[in-house]
N, C-alpha and C. Protein backbone atom coordinates (compact mmCIF):
# COMPACT_ATOMS: atom_id res chain seq x y z
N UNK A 1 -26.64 -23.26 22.61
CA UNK A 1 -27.44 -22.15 23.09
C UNK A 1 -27.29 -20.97 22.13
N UNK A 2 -28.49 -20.59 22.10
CA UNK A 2 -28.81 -19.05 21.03
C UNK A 2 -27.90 -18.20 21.79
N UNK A 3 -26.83 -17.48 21.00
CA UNK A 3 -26.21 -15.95 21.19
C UNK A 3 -27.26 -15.14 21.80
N UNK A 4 -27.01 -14.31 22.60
CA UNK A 4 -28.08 -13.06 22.91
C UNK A 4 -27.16 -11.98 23.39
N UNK A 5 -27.04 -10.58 22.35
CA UNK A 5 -26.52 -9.50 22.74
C UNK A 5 -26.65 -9.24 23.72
N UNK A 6 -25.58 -7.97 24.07
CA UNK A 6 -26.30 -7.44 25.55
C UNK A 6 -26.90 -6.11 24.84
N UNK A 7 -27.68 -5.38 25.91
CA UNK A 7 -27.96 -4.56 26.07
C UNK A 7 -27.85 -3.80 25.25
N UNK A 8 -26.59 -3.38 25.48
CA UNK A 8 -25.18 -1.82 24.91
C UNK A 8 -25.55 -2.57 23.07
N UNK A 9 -25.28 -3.78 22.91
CA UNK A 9 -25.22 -4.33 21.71
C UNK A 9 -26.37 -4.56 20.93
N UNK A 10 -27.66 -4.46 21.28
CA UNK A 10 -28.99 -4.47 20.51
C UNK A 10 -29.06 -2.87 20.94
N UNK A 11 -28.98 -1.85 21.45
CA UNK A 11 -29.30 -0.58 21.55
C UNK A 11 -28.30 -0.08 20.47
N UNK A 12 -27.26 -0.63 20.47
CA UNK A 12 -26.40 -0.08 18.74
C UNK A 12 -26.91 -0.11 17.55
N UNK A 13 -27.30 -1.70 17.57
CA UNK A 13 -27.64 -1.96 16.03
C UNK A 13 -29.07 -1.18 15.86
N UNK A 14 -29.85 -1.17 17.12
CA UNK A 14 -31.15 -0.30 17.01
C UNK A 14 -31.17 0.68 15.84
N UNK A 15 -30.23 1.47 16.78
CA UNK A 15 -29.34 3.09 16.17
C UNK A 15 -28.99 2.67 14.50
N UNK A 16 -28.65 1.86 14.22
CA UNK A 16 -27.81 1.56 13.08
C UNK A 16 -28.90 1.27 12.21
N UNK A 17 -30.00 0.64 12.40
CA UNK A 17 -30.93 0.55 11.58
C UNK A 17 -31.92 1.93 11.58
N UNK A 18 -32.08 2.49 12.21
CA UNK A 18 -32.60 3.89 12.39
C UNK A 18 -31.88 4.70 11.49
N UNK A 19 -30.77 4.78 11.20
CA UNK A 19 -29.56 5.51 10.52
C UNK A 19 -29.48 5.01 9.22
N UNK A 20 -29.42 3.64 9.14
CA UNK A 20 -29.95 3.20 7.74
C UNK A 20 -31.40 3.41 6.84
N UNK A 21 -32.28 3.76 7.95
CA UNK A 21 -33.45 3.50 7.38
C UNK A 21 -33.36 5.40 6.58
N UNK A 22 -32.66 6.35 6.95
CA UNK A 22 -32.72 7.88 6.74
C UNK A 22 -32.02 7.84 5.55
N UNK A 23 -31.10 6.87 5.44
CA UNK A 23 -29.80 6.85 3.99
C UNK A 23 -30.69 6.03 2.82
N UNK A 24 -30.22 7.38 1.91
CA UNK A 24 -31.23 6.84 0.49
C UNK A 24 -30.45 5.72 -0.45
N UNK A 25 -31.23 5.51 -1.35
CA UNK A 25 -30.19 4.47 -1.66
C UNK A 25 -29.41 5.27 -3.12
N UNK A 26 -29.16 6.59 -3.35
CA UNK A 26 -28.35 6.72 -4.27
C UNK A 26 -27.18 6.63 -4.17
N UNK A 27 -26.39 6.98 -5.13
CA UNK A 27 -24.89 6.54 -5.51
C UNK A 27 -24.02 7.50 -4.61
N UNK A 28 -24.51 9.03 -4.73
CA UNK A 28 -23.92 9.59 -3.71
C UNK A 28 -23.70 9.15 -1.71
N UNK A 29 -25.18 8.53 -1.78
CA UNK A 29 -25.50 8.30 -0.47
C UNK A 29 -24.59 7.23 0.00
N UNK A 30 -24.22 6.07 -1.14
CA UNK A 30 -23.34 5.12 -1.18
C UNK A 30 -22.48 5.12 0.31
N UNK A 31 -21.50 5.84 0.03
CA UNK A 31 -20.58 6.32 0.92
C UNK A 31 -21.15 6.10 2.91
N UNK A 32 -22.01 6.52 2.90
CA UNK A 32 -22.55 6.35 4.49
C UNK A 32 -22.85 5.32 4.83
N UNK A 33 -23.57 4.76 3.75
CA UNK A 33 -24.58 3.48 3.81
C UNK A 33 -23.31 2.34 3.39
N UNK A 34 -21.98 2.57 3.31
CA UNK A 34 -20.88 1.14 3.27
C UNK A 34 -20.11 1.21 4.33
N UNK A 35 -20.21 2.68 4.96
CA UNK A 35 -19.66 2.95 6.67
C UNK A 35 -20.53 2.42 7.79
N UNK A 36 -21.79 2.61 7.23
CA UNK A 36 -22.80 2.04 8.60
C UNK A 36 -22.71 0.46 8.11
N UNK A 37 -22.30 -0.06 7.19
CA UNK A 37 -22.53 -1.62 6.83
C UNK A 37 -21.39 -1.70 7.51
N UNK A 38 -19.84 -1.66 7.39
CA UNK A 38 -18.84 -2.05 7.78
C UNK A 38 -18.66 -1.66 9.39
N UNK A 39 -19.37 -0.77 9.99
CA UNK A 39 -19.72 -0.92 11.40
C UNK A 39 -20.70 -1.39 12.31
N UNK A 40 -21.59 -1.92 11.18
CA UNK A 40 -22.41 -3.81 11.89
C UNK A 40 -21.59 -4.40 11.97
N UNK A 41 -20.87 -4.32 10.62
CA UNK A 41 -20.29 -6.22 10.53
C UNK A 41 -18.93 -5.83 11.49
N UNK A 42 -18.36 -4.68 11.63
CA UNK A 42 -17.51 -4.95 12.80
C UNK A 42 -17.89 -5.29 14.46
N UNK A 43 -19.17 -4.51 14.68
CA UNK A 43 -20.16 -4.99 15.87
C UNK A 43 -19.93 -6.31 15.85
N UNK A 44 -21.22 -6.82 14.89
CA UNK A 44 -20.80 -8.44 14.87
C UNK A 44 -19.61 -9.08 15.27
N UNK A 45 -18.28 -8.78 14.23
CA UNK A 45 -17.57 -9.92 14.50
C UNK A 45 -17.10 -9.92 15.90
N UNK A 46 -16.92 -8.39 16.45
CA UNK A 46 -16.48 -8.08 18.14
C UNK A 46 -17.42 -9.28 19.08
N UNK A 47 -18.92 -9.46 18.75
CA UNK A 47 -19.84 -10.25 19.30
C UNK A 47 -19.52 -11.61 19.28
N UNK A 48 -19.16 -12.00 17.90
CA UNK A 48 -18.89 -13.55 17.63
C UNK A 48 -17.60 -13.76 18.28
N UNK A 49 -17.12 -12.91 18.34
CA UNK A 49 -15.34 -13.45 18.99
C UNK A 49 -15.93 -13.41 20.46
N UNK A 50 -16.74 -13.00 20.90
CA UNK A 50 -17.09 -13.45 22.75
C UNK A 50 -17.98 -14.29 22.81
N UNK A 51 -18.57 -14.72 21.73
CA UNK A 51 -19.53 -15.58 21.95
C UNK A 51 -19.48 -16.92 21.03
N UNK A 52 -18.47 -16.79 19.89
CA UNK A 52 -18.04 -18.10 19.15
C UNK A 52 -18.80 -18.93 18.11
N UNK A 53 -19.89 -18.10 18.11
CA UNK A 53 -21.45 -18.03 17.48
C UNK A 53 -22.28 -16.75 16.98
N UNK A 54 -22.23 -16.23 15.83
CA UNK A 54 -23.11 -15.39 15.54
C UNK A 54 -24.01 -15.47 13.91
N UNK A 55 -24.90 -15.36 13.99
CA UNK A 55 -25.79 -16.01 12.46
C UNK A 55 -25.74 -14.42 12.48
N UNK A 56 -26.19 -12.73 13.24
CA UNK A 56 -25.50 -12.10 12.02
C UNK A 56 -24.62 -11.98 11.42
N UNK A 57 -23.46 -12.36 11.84
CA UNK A 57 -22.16 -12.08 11.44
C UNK A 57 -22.09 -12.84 9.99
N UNK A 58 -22.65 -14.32 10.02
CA UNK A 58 -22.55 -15.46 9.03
C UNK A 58 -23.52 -14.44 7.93
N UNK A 59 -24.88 -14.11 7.73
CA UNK A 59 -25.23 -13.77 7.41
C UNK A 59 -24.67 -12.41 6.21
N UNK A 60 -24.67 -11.71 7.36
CA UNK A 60 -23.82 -10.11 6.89
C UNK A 60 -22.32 -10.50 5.94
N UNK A 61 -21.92 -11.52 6.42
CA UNK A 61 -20.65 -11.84 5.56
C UNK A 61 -21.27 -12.50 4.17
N UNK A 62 -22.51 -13.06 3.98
CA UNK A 62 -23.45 -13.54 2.63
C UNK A 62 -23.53 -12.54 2.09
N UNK A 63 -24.03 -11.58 2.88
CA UNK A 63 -24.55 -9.75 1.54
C UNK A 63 -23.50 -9.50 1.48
N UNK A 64 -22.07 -9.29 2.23
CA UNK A 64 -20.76 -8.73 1.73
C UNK A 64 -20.48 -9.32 0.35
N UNK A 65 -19.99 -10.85 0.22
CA UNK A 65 -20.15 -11.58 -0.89
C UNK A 65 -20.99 -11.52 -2.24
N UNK A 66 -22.30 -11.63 -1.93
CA UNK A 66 -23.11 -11.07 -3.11
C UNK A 66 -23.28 -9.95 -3.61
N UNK A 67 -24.52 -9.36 -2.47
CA UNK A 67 -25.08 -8.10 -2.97
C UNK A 67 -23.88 -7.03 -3.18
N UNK A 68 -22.76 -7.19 -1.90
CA UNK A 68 -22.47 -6.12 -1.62
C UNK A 68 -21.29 -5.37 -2.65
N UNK A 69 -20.70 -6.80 -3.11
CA UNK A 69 -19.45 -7.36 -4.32
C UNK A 69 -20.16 -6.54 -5.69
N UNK A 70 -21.36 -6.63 -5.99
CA UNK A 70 -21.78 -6.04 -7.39
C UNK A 70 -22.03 -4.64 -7.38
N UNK A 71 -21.95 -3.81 -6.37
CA UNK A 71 -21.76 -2.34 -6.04
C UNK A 71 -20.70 -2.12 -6.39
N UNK A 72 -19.53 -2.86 -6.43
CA UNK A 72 -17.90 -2.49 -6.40
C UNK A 72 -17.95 -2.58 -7.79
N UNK A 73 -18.11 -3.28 -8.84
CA UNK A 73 -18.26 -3.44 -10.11
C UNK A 73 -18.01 -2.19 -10.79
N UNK A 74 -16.77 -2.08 -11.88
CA UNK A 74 -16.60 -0.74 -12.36
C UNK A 74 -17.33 -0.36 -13.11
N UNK A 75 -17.26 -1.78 -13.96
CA UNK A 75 -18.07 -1.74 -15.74
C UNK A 75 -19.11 -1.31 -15.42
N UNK A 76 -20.31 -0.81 -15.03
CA UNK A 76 -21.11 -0.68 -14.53
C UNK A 76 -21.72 0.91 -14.98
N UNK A 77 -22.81 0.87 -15.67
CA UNK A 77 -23.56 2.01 -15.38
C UNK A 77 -24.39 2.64 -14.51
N UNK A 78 -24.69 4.15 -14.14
CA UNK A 78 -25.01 4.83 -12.90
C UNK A 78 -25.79 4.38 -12.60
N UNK A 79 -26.86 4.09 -13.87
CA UNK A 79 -28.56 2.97 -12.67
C UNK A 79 -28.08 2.16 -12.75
N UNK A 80 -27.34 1.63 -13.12
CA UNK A 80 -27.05 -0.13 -12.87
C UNK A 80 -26.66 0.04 -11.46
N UNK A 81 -25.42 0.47 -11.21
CA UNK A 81 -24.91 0.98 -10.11
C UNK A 81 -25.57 1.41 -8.54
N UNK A 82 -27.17 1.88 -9.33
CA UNK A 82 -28.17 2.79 -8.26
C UNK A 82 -28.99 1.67 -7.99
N UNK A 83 -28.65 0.39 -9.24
CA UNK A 83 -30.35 -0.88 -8.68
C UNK A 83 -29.19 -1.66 -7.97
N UNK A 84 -28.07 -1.56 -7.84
CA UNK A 84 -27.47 -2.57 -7.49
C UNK A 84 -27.06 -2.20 -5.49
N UNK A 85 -26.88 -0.77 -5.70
CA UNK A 85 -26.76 -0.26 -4.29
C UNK A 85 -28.22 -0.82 -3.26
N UNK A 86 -29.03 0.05 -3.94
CA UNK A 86 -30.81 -0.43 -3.60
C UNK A 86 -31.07 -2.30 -3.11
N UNK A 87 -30.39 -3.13 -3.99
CA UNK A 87 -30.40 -4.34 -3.72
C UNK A 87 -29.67 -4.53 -2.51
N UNK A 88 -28.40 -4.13 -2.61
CA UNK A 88 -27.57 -4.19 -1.33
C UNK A 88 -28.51 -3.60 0.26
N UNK A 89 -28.76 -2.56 0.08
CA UNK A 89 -29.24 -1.79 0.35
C UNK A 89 -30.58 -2.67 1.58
N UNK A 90 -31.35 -2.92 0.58
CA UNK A 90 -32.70 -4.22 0.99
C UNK A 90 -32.11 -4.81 1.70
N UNK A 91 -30.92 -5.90 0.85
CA UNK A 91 -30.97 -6.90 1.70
C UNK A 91 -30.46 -7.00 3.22
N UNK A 92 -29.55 -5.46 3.37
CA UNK A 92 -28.84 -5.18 4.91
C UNK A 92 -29.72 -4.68 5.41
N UNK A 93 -30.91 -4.42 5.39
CA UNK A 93 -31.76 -3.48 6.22
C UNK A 93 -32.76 -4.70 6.01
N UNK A 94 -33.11 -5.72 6.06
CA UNK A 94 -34.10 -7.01 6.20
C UNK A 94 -33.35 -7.97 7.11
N UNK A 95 -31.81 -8.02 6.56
CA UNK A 95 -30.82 -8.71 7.60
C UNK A 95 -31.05 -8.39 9.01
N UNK A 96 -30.68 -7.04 8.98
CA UNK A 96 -30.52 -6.32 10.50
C UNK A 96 -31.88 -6.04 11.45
N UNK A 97 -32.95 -6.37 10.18
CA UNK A 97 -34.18 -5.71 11.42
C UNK A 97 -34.74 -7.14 11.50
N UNK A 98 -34.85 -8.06 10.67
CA UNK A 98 -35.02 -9.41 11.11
C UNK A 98 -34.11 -9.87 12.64
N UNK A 99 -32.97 -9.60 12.44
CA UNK A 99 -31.96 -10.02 13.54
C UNK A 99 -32.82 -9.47 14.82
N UNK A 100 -32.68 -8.28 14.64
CA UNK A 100 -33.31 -7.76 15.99
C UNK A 100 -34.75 -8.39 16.65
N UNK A 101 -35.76 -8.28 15.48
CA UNK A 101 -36.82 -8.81 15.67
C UNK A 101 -36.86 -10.23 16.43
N UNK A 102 -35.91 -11.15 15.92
CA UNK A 102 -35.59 -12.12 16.63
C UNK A 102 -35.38 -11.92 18.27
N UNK A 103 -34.07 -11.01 18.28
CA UNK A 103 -33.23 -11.20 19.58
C UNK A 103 -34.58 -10.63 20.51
N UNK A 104 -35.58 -9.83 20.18
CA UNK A 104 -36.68 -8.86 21.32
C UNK A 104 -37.55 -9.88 21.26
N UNK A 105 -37.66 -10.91 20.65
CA UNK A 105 -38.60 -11.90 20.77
C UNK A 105 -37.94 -12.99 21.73
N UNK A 106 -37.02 -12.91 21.74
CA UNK A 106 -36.37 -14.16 22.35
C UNK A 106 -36.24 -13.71 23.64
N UNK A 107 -35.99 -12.16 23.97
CA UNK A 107 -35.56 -11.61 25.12
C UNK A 107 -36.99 -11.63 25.94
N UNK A 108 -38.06 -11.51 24.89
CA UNK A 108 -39.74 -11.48 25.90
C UNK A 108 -40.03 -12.66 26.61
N UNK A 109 -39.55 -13.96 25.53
CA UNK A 109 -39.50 -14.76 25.81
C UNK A 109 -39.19 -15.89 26.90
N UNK A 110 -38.61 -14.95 27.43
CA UNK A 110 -37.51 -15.43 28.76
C UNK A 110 -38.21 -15.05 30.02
């Protein structure tokens, strides 16, 4: 059986993508936009540990790995740095509003 947040838990991530969508993707902005990432993926894993199943969690732990790993990169110059945030950036804010899009479809569904 499909995971389905509750309530309290799709009205967060709501917020969280609302909050993401205001954070730019520069280098300064960095900083907010790896606090609001690391408080999905803590949402999540709180979710998967009650439910033993979560594809965001699996997911969000993929952009940690990729996208999110080449932001940390020292060698790195400031636009390199600024296309690489932006990438990160995309791919957590397609993650998270796909997710949702799902769970309000599934919830009509019912």
């Amino acid at each position: 059986m499909k995971w389905q947040p509750s309530n309290q838990v799709e009205s967060l991530l709501s917020e969280k993508l609302l909050s993401l969508n205001l954070i730019s993707s520069s280098e300064p902005a960095f900083i907010k936009l790896e606090c609001l990432f690391y408080d999905v993926l803590a949402l999540a894993r709180t979710s998967a540990a009650e439910s033993g199943n979560n594809a965001l969690l699996n997911n969000l732990e993929k952009i940690k790995e990729n996208e999110f790993h080449l932001t940390q990169l020292s060698y790195q110059k400031a636009k390199q740095r600024e296309i690489f945030i932006k990438k990160f950036k995309t791919a957590f804010k397609r993650e998270l509003a796909g997710y949702l899009k799902n769970v309000k479809g599934f919830a009509m569904a019912r």
